[in-house]
Protein backbone atom coordinates (compact mmCIF):
# COMPACT_ATOMS: atom_id res chain seq x y z
CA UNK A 1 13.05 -4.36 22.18
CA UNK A 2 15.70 -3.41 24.57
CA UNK A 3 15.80 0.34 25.73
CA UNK A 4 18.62 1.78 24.38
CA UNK A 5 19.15 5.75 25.93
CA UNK A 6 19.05 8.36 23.54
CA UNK A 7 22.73 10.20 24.12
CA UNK A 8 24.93 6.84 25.82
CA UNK A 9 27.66 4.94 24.21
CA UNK A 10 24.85 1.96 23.07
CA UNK A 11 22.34 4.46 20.95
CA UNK A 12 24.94 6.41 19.30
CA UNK A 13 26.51 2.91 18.12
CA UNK A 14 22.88 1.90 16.96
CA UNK A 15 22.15 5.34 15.32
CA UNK A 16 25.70 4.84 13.45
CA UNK A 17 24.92 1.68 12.13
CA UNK A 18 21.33 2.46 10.76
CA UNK A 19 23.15 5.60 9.39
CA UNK A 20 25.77 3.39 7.74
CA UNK A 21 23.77 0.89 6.37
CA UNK A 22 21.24 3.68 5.05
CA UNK A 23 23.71 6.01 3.83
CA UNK A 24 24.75 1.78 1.60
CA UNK A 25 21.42 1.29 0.92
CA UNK A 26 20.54 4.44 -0.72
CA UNK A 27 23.93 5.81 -2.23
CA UNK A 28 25.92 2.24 -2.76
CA UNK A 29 28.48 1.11 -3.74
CA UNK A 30 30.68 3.37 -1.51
CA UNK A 31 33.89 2.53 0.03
CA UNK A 32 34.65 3.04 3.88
CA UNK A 33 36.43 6.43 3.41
CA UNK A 34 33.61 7.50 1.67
CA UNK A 35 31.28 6.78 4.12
CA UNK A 36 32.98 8.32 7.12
CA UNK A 37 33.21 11.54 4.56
CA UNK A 38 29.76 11.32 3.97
CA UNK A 39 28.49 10.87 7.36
CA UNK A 40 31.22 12.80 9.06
CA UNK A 41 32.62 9.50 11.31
CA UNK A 42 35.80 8.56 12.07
CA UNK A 43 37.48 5.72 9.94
CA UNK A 44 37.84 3.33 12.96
CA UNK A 45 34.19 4.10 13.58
CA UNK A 46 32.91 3.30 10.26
CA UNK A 47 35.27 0.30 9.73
CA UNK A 48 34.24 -1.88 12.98
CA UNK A 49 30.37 -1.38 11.86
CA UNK A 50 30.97 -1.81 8.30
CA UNK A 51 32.38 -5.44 9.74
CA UNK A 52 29.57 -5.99 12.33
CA UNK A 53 26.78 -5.53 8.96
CA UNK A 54 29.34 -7.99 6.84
CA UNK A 55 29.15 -10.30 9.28
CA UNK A 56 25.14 -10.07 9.82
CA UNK A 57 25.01 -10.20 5.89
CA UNK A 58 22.62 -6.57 5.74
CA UNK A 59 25.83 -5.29 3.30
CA UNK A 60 28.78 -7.20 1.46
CA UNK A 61 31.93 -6.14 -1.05
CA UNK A 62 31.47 -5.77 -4.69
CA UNK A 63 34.89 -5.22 -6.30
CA UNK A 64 37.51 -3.04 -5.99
CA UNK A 65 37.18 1.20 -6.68
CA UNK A 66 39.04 3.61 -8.38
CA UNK A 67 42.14 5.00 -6.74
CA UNK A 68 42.10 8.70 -5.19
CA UNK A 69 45.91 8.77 -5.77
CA UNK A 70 48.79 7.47 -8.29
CA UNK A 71 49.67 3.89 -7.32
CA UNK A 72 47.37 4.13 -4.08
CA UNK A 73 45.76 1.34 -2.73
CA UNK A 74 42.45 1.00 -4.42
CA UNK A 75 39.13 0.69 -2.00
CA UNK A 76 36.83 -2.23 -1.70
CA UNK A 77 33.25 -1.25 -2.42
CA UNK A 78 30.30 -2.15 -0.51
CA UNK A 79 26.57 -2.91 -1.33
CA UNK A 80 23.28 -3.46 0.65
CA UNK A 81 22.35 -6.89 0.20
CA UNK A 82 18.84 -6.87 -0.55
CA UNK A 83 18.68 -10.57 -0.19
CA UNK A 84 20.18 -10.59 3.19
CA UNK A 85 16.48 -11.26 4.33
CA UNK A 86 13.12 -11.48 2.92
CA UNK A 87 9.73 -9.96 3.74
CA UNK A 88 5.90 -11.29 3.05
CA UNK A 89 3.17 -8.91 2.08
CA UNK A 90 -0.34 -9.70 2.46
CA UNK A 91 -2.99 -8.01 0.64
CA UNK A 92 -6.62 -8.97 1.99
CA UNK A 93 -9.17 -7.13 -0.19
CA UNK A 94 -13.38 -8.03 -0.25
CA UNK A 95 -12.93 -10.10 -3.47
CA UNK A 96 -9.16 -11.77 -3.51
CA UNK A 97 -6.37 -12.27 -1.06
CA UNK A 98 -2.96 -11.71 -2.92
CA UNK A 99 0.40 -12.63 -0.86
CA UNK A 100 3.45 -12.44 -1.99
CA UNK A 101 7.42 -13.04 -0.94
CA UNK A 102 9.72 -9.92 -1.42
CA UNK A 103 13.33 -9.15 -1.47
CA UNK A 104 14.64 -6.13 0.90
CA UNK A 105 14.51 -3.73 -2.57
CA UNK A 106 11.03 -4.54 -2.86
CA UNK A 107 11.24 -6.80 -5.86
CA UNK A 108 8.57 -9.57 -6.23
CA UNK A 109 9.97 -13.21 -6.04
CA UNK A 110 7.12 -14.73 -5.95
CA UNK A 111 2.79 -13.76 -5.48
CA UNK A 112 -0.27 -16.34 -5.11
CA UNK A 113 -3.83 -15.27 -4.55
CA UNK A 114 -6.97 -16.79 -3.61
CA UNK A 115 -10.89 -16.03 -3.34
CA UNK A 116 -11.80 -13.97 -0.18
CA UNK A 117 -15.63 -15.18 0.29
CA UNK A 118 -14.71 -18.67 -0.68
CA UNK A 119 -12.61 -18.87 2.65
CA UNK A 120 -14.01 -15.69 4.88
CA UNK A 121 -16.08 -17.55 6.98
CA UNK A 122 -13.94 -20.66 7.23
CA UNK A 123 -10.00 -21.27 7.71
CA UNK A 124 -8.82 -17.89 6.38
CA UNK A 125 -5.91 -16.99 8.45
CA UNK A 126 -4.90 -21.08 7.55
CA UNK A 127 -5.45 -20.36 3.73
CA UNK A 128 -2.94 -17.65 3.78
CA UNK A 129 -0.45 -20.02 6.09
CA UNK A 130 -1.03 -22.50 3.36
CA UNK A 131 -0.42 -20.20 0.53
CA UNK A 132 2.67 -18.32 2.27
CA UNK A 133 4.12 -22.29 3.46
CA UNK A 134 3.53 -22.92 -0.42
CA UNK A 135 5.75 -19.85 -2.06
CA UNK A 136 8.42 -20.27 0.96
CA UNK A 137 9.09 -24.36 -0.44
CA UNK A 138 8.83 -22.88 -3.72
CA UNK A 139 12.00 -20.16 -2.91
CA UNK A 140 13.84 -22.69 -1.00
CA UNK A 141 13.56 -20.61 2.08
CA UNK A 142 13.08 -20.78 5.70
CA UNK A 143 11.49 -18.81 8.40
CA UNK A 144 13.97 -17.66 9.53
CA UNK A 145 15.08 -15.61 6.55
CA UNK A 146 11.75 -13.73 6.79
CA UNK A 147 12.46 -10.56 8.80
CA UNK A 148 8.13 -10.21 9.56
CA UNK A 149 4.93 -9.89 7.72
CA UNK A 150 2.42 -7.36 6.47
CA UNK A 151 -1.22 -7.28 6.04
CA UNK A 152 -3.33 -5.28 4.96
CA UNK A 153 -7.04 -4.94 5.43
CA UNK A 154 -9.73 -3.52 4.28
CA UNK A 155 -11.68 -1.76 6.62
CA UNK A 156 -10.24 0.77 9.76
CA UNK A 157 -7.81 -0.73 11.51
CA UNK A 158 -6.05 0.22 15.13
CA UNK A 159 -2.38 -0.08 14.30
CA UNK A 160 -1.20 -0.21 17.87
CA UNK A 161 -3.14 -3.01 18.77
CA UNK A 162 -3.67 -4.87 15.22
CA UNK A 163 -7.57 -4.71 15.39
CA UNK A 164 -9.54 -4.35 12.41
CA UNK A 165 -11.86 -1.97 13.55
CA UNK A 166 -14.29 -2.38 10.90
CA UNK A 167 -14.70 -3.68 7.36
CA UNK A 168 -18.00 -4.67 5.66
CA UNK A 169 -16.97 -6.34 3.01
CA UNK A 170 -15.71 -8.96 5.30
CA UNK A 171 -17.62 -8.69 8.45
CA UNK A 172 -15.39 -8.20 10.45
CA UNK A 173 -16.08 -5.81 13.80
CA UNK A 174 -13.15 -5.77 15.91
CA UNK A 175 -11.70 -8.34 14.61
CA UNK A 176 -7.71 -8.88 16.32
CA UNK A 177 -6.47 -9.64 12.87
CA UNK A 178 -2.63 -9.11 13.75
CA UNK A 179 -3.12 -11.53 17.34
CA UNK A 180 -4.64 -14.36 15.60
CA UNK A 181 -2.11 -14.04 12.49
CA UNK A 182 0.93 -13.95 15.52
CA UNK A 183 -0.20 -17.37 16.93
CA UNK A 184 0.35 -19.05 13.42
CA UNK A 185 3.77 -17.11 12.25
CA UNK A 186 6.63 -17.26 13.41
CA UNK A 187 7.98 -13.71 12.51
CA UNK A 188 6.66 -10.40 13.52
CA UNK A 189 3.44 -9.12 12.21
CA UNK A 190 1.91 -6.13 11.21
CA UNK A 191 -1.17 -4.83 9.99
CA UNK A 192 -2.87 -1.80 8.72
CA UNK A 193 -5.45 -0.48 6.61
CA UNK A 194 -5.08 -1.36 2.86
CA UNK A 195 -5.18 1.60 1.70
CA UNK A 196 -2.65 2.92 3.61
CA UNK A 197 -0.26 0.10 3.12
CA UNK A 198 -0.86 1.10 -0.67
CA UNK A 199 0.01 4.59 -0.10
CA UNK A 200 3.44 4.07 1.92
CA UNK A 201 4.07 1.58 -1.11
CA UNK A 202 3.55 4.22 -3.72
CA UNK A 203 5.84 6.38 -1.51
CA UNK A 204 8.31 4.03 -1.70
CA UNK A 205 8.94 2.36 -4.76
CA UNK A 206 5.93 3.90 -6.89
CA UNK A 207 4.37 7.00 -8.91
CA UNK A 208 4.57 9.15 -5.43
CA UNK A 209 8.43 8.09 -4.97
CA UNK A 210 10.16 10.96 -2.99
CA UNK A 211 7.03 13.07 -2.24
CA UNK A 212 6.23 13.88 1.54
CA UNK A 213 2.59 14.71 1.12
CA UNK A 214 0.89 12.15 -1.03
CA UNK A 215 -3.05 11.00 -1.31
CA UNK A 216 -4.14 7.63 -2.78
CA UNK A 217 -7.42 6.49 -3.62
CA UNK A 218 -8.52 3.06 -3.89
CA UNK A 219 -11.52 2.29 -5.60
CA UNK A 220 -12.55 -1.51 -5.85
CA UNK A 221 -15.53 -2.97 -3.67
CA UNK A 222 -15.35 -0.13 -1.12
CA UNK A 223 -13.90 3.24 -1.40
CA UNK A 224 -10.55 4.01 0.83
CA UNK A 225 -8.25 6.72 0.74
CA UNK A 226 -4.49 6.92 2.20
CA UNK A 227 -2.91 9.99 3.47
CA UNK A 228 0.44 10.69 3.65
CA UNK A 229 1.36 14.28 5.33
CA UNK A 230 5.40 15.17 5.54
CA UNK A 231 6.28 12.01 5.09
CA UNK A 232 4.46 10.45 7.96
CA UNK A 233 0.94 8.30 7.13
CA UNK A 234 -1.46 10.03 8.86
CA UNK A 235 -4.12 7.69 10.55
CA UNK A 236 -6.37 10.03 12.49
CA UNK A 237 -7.45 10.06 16.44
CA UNK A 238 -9.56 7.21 16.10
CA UNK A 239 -7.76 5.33 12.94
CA UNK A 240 -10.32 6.37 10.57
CA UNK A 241 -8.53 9.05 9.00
CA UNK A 242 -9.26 8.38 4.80
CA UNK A 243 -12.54 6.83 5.42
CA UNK A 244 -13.64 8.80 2.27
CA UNK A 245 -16.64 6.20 1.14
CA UNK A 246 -18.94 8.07 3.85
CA UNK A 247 -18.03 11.60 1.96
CA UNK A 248 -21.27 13.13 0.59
CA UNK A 249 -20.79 14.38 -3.19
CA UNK A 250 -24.38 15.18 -3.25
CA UNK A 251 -26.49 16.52 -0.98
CA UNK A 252 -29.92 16.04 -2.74
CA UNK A 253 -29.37 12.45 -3.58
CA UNK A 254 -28.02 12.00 0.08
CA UNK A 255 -31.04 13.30 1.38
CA UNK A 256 -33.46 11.51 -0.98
CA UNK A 257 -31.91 8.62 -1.58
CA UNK A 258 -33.74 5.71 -0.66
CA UNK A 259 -31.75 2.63 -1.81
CA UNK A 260 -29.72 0.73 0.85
CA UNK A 261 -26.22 0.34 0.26
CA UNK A 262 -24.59 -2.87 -1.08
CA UNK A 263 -23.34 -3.88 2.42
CA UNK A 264 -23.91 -2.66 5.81
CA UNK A 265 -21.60 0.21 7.06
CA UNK A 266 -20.78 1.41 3.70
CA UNK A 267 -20.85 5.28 2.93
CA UNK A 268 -22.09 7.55 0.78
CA UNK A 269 -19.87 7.77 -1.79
CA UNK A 270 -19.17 3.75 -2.18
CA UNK A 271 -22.88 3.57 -2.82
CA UNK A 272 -22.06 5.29 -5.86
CA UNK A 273 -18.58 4.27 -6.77
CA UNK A 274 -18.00 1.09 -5.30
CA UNK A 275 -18.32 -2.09 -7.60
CA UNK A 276 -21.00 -3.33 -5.98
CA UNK A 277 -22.57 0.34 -5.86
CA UNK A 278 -22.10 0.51 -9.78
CA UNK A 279 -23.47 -3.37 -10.15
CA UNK A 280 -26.75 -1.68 -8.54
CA UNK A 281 -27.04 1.10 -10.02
CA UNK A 282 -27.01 -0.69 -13.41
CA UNK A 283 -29.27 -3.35 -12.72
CA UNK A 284 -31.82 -0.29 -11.58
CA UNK A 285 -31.19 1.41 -15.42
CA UNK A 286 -31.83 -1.83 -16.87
CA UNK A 287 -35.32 -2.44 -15.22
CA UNK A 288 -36.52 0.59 -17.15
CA UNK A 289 -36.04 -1.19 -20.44
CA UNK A 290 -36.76 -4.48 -22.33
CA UNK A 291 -34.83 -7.47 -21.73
CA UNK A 292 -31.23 -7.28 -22.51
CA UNK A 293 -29.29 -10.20 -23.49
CA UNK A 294 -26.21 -7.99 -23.93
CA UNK A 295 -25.33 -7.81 -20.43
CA UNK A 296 -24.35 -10.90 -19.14
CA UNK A 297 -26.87 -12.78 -16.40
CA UNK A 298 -23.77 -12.15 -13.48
CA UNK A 299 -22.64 -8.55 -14.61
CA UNK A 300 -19.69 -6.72 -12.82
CA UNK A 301 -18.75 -2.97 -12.76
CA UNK A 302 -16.11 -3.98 -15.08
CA UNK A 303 -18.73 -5.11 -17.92
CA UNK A 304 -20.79 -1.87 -16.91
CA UNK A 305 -17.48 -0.28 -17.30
CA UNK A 306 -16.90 -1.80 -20.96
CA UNK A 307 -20.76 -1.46 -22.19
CA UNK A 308 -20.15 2.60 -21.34
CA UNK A 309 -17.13 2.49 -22.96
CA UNK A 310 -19.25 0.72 -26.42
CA UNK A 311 -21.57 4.02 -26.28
CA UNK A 312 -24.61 1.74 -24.34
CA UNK A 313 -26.62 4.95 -22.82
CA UNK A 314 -27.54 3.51 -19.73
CA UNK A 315 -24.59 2.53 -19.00
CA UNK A 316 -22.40 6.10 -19.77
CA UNK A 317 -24.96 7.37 -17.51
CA UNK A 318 -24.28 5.35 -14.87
CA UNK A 319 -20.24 5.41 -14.98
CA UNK A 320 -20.26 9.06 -15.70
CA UNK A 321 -22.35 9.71 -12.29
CA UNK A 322 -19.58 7.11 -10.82
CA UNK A 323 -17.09 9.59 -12.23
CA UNK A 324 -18.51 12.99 -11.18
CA UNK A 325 -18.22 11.46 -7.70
CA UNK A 326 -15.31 10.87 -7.86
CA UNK A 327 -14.29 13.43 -9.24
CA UNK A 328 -15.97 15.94 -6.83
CA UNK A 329 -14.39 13.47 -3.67
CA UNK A 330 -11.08 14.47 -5.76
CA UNK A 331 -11.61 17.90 -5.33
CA UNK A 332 -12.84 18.00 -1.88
CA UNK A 333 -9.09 16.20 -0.74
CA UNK A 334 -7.36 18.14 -2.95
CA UNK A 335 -8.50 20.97 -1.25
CA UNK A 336 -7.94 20.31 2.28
CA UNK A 337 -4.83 18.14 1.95
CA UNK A 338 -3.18 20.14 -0.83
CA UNK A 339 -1.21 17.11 -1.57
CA UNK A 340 1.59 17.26 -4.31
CA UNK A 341 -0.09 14.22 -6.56
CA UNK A 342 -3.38 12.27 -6.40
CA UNK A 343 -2.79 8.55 -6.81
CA UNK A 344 -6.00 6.41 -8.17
CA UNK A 345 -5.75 2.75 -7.29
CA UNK A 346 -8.22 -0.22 -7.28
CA UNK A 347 -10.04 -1.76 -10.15
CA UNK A 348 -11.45 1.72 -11.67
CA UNK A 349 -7.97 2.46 -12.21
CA UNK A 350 -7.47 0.63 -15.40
CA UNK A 351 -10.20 2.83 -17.08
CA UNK A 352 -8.51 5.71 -15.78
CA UNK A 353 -7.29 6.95 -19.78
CA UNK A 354 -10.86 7.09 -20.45
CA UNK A 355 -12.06 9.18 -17.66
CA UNK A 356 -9.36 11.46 -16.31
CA UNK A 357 -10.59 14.17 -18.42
CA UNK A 358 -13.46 14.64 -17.04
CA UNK A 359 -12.18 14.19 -13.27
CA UNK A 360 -9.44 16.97 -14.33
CA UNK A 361 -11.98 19.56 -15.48
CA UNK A 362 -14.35 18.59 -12.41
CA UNK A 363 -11.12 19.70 -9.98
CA UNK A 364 -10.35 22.78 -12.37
CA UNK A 365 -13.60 24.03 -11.81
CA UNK A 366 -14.32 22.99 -8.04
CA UNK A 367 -10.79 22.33 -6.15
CA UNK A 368 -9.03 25.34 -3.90
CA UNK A 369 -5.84 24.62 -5.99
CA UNK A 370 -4.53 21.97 -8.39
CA UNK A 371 -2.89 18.56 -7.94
CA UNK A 372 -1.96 16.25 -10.61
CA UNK A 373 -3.83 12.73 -10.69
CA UNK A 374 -2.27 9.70 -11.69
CA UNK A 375 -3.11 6.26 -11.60
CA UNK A 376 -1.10 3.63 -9.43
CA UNK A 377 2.68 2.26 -10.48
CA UNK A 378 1.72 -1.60 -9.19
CA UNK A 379 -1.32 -2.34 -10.71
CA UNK A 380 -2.71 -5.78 -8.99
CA UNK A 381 0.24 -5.87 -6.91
CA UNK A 382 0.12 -2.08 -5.04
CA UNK A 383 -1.29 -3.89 -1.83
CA UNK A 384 1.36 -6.47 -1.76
CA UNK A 385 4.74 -4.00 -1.73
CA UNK A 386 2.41 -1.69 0.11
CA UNK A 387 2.26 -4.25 3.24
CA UNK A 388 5.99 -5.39 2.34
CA UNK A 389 7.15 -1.09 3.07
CA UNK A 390 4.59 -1.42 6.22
CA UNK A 391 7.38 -4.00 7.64
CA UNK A 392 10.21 -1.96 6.56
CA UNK A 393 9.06 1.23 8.14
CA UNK A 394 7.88 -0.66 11.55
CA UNK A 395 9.79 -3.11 12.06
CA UNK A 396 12.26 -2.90 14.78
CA UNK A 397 15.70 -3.96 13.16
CA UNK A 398 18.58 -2.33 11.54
CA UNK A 399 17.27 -1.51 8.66
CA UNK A 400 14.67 1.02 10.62
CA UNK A 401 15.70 4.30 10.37
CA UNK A 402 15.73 6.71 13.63
């Protein structure tokens, strides 16, 4: 990007125009007098940008105002033009890859998926150029309407140099996810952890919409949390900030324990909480008892999930440990973030009715101070917008606020 310096002719023109098309975007449609009200610019000023974004398409007209005065000229309106370009959003998680195409309001146009291990060790950066090629001839669209593309991944990931750090459920270990993904795109890329995409998501469009300090855990195969602090994500010194799945919810069992994790590199607390954490757990209840045909030969935390939910006992034992867990991990954040609202993402989520309770009386009792937990707006598709803000925020263009 070209320097611009803060305080000379070029950067106030640049601030102007992010202002104008932000002060469109958010309060639209306004006419030009109301804008230079608004933002306190002179008419001349707002005019000759309002023509440089008509003529880049970011804004257009939409009909004709109301008069300020009897027989008055009446004022052309304008809109952001959330189809002036589009964005992709790629969410890579340890079971499925979703992608999807998105307009500049963050609605969905179009979302494929595909199986992670089926392609992790083969191709996978080509199975998401396939899928993304795919959804682009579906939409009629070219590459160059895409203004970049988001990813994110699930493990920790250095932003500035788009390295996934680390993340077991792929096996990946410094992996340059964002270098590799450059040399077969032709538009900017970004990535991050998922997690954190997820959060900024949420922030945007989602339960957490207009809050500044924000926490969102995800709880599928691993155990992630994103945290967003005035506003800002905050990633930590070494881009590990969230890694809640190594939290410790229980000292005894963390000192006795003697059953290895799922995967290598995965924490305490996904031991516990993490599908295939709960998948283990189970199968250990079930050795204590005659053969059961009700659980099927390939069980998943979401059957363990259901057979709780039917009153099986060895079951509710398990997914109630799963929740106190959680529920303790709840309180622990709560307490040292003191975030306005507790998001709960991932597959766990969708029991979330059935288990809140007992979560809410777990952070009554143990938690400095209260927050209220909800679950996720986006259901399947959090990780998708998530990445699709990640682009929005980063991405060097007009639309990036200063």
């Amino acid at each position: 990007m070209k320097f611009i310096h803060k305080g000379g002719t070029a950067f106030i023109k640049e601030k102007n125009k992010r202002n104008i098309l932000h002060c469109i975007k958010g309060d639209g449609p306004l006419s030009r007098t109301e804008i230079a009200e608004r933002l306190q610019l002179s008419k001349p000023t707002v005019s000759a940008i309002v023509e440089e974004l008509l003529n880049e398409k970011w804004i257009k007209e939409s009909g004709i105002g109301v008069s300020k005065s009897l027989g008055g000229r009446k004022p052309i309106q304008l809109v952001f033009n959330c189809r002036a370009a589009y964005v992709i959003g790629v969410d890579i998680g340890g079971t499925k890859v979703r992608i999807g195409i998105s307009d500049l309001d963050g609605n969905l146009l179009d979302v494929d998926e595909f199986s992670t291990q089926n392609h992790i060790h083969s191709s996978f950066l080509h199975a998401i150029k396939e899928r993304v090629e795919m959804l682009l001839e579906k939409q009629g669209m070219t590459n160059g309407e895409i203004l970049g593309m988001g990813i994110g991944a699930p493990g920790m990931t250095d932003v500035d140099r788009g390295i996934v750090i680390d993340a077991p459920s792929l096996g990946w270990s410094n992996y340059p996810l964002r270098k590799e993904a450059q040399a077969l795109f032709p538009w900017p890329v970004l990535v991050d952890n998922d997690v954190n995409v997820a959060a900024i998501g949420e922030q945007w469009l989602g339960a957490a919409k207009g809050l500044s300090n924000v926490v969102l855990i995800a709880i599928g195969t691993g155990v992630g949390c994103g945290i967003i602090i005035n506003g800002q994500l905050y990633r930590g010194a070494t881009w590990a900030a969230g890694e809640i799945g190594y939290m410790v919810t229980d000292a005894a069992k963390a000192k006795g324990a003697n059953l290895p994790p799922p995967h290598e590199g995965y924490g305490f607390l996904e031991r516990f909480t993490g599908g295939p954490g709960i998948v283990q757990s189970m199968q250990h209840e079930l050795k204590g008892r005659p053969a059961d045909h009700s659980f099927p030969r390939d069980f998943t935390a979401r059957d363990v999930f259901q057979k709780a939910r039917q009153g099986d006992p060895d079951a509710l034992q398990v997914i109630n440990e799963v929740i106190d867990h959680i529920g303790f991990a709840v309180a622990n954040v709560i307490s040292i973030i003191n975030p306005e609202i507790v998001l709960l993402g991932g597959g766990i989520s969708k029991s979330a009715d059935w288990f809140m309770p007992r979560i809410q009386n777990i952070i009554q009792d143990f938690a400095s101070v209260s927050a209220p937990v909800k679950t996720t707006a986006f259901g399947e598709d959090l990780g998708v917008v998530g990445a699709v803000s990640l682009v929005l925020r980063e991405t060097e263009s007009v639309l990036k606020e200063m």
